[in-house]
Protein backbone atom coordinates (compact mmCIF):
# COMPACT_ATOMS: atom_id res chain seq x y z
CA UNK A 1 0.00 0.00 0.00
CA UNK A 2 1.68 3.60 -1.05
CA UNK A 3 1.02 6.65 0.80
CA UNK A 4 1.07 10.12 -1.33
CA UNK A 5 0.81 13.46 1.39
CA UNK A 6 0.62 11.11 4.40
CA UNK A 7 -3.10 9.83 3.29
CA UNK A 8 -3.36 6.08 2.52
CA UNK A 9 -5.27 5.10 -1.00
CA UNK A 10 -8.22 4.33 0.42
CA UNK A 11 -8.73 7.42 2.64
CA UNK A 12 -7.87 9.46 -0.39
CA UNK A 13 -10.66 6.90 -2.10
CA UNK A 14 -13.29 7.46 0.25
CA UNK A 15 -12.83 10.12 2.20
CA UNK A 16 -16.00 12.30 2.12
CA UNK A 17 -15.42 13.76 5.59
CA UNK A 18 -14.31 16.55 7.65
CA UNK A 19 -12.55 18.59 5.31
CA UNK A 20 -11.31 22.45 5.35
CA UNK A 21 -15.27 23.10 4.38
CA UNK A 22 -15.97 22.05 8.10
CA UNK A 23 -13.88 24.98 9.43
CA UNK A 24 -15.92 27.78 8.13
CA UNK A 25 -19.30 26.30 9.24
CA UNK A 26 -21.20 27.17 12.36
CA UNK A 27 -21.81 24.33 15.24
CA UNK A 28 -25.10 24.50 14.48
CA UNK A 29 -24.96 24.10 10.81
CA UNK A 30 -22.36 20.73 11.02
CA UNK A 31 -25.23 19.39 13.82
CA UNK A 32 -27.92 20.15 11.12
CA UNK A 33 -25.87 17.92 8.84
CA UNK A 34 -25.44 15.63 11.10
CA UNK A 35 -28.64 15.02 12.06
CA UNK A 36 -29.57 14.74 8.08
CA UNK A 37 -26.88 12.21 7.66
CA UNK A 38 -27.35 9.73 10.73
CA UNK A 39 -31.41 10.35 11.15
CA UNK A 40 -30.11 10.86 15.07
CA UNK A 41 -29.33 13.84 17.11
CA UNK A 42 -27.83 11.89 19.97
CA UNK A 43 -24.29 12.88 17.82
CA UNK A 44 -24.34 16.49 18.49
CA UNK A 45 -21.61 16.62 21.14
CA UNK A 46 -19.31 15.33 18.03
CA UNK A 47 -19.54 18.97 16.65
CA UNK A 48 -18.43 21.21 19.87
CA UNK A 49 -14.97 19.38 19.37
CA UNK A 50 -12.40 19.40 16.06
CA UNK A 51 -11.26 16.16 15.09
CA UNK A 52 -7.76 15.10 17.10
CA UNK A 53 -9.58 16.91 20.23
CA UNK A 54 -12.98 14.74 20.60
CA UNK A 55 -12.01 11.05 20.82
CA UNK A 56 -13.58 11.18 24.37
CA UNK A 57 -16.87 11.84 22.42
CA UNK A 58 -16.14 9.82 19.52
CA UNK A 59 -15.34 6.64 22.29
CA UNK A 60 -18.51 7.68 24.81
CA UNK A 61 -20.22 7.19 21.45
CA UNK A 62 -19.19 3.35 20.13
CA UNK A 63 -21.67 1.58 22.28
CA UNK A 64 -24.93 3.79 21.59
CA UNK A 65 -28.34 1.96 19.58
CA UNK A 66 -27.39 3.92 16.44
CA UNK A 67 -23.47 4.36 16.60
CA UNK A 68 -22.94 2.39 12.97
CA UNK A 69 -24.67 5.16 11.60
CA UNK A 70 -21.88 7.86 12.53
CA UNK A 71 -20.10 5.66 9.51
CA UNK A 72 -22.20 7.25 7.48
CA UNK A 73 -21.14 11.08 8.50
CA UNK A 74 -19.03 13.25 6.89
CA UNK A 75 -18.43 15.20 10.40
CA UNK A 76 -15.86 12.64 11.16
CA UNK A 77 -12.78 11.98 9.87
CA UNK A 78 -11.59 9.09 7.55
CA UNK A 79 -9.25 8.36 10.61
CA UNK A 80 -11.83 8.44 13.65
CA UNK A 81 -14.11 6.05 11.57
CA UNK A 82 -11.60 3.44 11.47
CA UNK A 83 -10.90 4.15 15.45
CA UNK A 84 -14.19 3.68 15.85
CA UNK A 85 -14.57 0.66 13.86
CA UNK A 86 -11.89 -1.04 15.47
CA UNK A 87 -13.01 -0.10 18.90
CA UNK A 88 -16.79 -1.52 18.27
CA UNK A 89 -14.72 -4.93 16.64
CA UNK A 90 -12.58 -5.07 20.07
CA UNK A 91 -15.66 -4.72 21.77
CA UNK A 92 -17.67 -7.90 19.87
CA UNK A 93 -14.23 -9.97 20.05
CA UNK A 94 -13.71 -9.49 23.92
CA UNK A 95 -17.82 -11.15 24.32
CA UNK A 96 -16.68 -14.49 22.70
CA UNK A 97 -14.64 -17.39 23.81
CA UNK A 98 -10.87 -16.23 23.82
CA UNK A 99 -9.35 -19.36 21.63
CA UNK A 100 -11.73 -17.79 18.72
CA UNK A 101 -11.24 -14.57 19.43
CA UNK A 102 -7.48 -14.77 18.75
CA UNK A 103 -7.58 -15.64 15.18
CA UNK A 104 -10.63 -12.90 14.67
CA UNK A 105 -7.99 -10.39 16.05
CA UNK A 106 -5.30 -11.56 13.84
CA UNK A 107 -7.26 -11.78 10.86
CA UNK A 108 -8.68 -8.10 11.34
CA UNK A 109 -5.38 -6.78 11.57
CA UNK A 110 -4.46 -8.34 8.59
CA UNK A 111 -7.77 -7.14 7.17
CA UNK A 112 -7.68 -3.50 7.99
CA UNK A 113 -4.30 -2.69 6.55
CA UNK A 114 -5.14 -3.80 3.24
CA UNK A 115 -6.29 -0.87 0.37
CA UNK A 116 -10.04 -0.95 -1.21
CA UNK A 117 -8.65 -3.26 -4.54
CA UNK A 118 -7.45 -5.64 -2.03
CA UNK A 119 -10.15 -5.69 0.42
CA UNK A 120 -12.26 -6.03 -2.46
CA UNK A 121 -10.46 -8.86 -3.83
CA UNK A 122 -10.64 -10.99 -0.29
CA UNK A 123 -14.05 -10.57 0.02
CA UNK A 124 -14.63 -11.55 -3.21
CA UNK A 125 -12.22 -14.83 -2.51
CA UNK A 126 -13.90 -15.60 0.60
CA UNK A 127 -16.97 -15.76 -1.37
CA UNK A 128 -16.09 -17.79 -3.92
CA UNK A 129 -14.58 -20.12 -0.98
CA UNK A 130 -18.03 -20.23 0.71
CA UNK A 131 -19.76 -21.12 -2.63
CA UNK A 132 -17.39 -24.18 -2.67
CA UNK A 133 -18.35 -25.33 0.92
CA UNK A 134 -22.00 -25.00 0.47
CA UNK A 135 -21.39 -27.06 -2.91
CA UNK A 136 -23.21 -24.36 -4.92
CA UNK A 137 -22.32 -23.84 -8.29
CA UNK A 138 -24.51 -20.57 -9.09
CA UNK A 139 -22.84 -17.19 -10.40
């Protein structure tokens, strides 16, 4: 995976979030967005704070109903959403037996380094490998 300016390829991808944009807008218009993009206002602390200064939020956040849809928000970063990702995974992986838990951990490490072609490509492998087991021969 090659980083150009410090950004890895798939933040530079997908990145649809807080961006210099964000600096000129009031709190009140970025919790108006927010609340359009998540269908929740239970995010609004998010936009008192700039990103690098509201991972407290962002963490007092992971566990809430709706959470998976501050995914879906351009108020936070490309960065935070992977934070928070791996913080709701850590979460799931620490409620199951440990011996399985292990090789989840390993194989979302392995996972989450990888750039959007490979991801895609895995995913796509895995399927293809689950096809097999189920003895399906469809598309």
């Amino acid at each position: 995976m090659s980083v150009r300016d410090g950004v890895p390829p798939l933040a530079r991808e997908d990145a649809e979030s807080w961006d210099e944009t964000k600096e000129h807008e009031s709190r009140t218009t970025r919790e108006e967005e927010l609340i359009r993009e998540t269908s929740s206002g239970a995010f609004g602390a998010l936009c008192s704070e700039r990103p690098g200064d509201r991972w407290p939020v962002v963490q007092g956040l992971v566990d809430a109903e709706d959470a998976s849809r501050l995914l879906l928000a351009r108020e936070l970063t490309i960065e935070e959403k992977r934070e928070f990702v791996d913080l709701r995974i850590e979460g799931w992986l620490r409620a199951i037996p440990d011996a399985l838990s292990r090789d989840l951990r390993r194989d979302w490490a392995r996972l989450r380094e990888l750039g959007k072609a490979d991801l895609e490509l895995d995913a796509i492998e895995r399927v293809v490998a689950l096809e097999k087991l189920r003895g399906s021969r469809g598309a």
